[in-house]
C-alpha atoms as a PDB file:
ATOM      1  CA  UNK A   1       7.126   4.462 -17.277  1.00  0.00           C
ATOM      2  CA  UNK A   2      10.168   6.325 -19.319  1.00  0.00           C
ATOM      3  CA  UNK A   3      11.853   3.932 -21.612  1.00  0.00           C
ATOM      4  CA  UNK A   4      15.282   2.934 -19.644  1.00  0.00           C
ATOM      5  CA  UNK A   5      18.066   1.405 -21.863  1.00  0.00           C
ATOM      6  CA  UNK A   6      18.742  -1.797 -20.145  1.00  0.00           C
ATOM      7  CA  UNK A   7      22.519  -2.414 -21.628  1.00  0.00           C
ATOM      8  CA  UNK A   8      23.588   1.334 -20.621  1.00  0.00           C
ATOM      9  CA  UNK A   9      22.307   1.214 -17.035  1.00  0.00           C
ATOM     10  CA  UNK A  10      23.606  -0.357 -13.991  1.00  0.00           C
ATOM     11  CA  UNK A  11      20.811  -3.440 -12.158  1.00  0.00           C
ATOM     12  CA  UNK A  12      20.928  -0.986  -9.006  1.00  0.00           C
ATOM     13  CA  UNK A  13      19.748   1.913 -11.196  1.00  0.00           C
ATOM     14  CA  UNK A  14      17.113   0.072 -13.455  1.00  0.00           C
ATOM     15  CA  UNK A  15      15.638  -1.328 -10.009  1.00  0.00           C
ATOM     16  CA  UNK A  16      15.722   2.297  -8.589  1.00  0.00           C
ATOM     17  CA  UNK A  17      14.060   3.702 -11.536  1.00  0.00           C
ATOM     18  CA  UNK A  18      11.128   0.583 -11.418  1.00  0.00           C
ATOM     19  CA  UNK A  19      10.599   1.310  -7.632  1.00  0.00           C
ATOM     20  CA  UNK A  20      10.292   5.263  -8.042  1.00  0.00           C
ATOM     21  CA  UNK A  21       7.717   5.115 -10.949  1.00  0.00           C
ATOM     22  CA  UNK A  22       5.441   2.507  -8.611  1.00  0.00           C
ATOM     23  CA  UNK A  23       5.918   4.970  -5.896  1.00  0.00           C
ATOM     24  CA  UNK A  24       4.653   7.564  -8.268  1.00  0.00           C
ATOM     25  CA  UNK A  25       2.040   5.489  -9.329  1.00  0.00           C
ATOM     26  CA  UNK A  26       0.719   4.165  -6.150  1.00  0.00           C
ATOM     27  CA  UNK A  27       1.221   8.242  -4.911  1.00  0.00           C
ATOM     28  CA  UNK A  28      -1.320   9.281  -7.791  1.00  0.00           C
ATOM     29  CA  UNK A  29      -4.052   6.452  -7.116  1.00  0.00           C
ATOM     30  CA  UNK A  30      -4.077   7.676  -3.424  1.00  0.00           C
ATOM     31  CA  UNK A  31      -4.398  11.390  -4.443  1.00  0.00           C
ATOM     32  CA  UNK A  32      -7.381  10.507  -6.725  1.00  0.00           C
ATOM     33  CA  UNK A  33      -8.982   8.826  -4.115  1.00  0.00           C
ATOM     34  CA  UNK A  34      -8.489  11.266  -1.621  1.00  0.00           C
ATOM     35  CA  UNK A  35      -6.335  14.696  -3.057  1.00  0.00           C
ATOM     36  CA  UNK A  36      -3.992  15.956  -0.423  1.00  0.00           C
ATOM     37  CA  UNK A  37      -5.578  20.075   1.315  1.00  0.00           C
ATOM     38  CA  UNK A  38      -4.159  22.897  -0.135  1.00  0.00           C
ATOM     39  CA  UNK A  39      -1.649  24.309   1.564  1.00  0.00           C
ATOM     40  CA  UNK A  40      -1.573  27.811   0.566  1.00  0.00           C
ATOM     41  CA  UNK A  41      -3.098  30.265   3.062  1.00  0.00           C
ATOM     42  CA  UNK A  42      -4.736  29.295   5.598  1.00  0.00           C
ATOM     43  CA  UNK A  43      -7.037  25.717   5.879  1.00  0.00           C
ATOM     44  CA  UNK A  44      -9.922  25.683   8.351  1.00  0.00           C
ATOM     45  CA  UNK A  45     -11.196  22.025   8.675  1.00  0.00           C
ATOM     46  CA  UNK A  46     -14.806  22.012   9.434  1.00  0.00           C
ATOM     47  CA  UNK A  47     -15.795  18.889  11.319  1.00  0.00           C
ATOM     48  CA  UNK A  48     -14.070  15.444  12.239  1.00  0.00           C
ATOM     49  CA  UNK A  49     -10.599  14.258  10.545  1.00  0.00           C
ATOM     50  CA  UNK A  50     -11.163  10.598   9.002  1.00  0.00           C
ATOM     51  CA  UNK A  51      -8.368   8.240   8.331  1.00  0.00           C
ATOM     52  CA  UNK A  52      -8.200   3.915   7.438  1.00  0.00           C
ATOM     53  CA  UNK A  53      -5.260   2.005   8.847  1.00  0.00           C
ATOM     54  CA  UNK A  54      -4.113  -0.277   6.240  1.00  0.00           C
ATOM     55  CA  UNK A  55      -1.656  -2.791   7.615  1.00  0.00           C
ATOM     56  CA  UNK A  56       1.520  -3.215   5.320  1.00  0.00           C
ATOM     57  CA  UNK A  57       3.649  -6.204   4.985  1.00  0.00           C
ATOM     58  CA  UNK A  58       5.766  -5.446   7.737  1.00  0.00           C
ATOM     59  CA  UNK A  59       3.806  -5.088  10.148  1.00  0.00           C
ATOM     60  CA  UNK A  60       2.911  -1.415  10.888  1.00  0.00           C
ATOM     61  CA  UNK A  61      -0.312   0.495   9.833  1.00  0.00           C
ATOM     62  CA  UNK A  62      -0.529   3.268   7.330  1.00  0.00           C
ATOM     63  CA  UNK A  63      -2.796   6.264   7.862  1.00  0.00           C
ATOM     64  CA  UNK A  64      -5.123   7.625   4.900  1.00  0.00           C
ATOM     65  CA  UNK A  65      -7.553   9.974   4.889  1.00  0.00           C
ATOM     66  CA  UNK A  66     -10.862   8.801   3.758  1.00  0.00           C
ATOM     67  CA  UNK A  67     -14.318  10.346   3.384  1.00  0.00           C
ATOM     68  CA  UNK A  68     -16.899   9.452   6.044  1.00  0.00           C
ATOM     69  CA  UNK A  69     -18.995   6.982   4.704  1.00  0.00           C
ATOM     70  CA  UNK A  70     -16.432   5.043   3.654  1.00  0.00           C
ATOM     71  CA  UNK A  71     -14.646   5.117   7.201  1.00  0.00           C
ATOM     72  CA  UNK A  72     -18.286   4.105   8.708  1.00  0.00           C
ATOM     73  CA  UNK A  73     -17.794   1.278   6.438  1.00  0.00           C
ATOM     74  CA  UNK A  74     -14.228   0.237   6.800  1.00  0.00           C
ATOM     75  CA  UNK A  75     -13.734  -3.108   8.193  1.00  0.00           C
ATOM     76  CA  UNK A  76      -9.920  -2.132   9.333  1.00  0.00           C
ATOM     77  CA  UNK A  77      -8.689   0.154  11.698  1.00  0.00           C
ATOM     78  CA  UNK A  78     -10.229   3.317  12.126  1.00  0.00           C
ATOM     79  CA  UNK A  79      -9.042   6.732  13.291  1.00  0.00           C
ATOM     80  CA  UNK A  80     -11.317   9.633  14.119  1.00  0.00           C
ATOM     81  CA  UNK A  81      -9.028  13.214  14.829  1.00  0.00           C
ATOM     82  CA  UNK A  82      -6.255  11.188  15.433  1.00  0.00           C
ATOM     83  CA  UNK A  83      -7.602   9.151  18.381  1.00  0.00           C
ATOM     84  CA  UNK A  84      -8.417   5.502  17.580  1.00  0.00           C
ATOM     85  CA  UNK A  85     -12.185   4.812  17.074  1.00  0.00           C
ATOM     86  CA  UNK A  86     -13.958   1.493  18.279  1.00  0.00           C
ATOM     87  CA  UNK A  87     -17.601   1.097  17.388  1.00  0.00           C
ATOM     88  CA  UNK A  88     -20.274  -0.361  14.941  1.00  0.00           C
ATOM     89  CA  UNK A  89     -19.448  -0.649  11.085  1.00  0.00           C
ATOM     90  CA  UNK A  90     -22.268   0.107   8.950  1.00  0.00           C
ATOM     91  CA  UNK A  91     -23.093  -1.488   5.110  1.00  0.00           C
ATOM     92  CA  UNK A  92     -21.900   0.795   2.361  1.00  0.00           C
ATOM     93  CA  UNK A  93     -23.954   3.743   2.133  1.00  0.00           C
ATOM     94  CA  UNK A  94     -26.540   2.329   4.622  1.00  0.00           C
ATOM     95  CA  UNK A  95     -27.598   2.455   8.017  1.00  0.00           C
ATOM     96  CA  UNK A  96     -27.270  -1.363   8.671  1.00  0.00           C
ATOM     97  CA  UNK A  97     -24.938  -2.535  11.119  1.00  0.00           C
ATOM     98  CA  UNK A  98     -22.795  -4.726   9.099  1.00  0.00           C
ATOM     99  CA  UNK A  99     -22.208  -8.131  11.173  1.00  0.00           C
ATOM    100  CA  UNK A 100     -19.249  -9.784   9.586  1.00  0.00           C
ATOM    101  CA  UNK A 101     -15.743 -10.093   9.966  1.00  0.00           C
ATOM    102  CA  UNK A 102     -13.803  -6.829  10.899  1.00  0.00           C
ATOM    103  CA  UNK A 103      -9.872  -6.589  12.038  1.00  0.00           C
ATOM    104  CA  UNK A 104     -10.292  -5.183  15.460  1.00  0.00           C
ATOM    105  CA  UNK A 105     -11.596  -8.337  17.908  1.00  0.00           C
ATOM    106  CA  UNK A 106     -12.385  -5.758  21.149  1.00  0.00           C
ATOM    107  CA  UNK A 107     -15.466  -5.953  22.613  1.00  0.00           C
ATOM    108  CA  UNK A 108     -16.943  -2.529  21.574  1.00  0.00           C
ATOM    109  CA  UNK A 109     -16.323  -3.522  17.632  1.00  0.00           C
ATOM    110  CA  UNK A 110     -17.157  -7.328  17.827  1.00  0.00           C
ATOM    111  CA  UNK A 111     -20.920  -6.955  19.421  1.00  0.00           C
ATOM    112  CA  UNK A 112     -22.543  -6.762  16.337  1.00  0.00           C
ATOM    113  CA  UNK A 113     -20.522  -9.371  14.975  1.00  0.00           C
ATOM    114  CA  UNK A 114     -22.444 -12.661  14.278  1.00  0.00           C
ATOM    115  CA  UNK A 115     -20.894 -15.883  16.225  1.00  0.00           C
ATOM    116  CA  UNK A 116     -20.056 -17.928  14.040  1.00  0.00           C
ATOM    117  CA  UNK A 117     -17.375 -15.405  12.517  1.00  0.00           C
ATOM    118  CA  UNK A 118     -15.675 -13.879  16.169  1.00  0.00           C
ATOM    119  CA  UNK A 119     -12.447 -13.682  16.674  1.00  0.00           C
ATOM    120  CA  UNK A 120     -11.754 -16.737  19.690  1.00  0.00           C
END
């Protein structure tokens, strides 16, 4: 973070500068997770589009892209080419149907889900 002078600067700058370097910073963790497609020329995308809906704190849910096995895995909302996806959830890098807790309670994603954790 660039060194602000806290005596020169007004509070509403200072907390502008603070809330555009975590923006940055929370920018560049996404983009090493998952670097944003080139967009020079043109892009052909060769099979399905995968994204993970993480819920923010108010209320809506944010779209990332995400490679596949870790959106087989993903215990949140799931997106598949833009259309909402509802199915099993597999173990990390296995082909075990994981049986735990997952955010969607519909019938499609909860049928693998052992009793004792579904939703009532």
């Amino acid at each position: 973070m660039r060194t602000l002078i806290w005596n020169s600067l007004g509070a509403d700058t200072i907390a502008a500068a603070i809330v555009g370097e975590r923006d940055a910073a929370v920018d560049a963790a996404l983009n090493t997770i998952h670097p944003p497609p080139s967009t020079e020329g043109d892009t052909i995308l060769l099979g399905h589009t995968y994204e993970v809906g993480i819920a923010t704190h108010r209320g809506a849910t944010e779209w990332y892209p995400a490679d596949e096995d870790t959106w087989r895995s993903w215990t949140g909302h799931r997106r598949r080419d833009g259309e909402d996806h509802h199915g099993p959830i597999y173990v990390l890098g296995t082909l075990r149907v994981w049986d735990g807790r997952r955010d969607c309670a519909c019938s499609r994603c909860s049928e693998t889900v052992t009793p004792t954790l579904r939703h009532n």
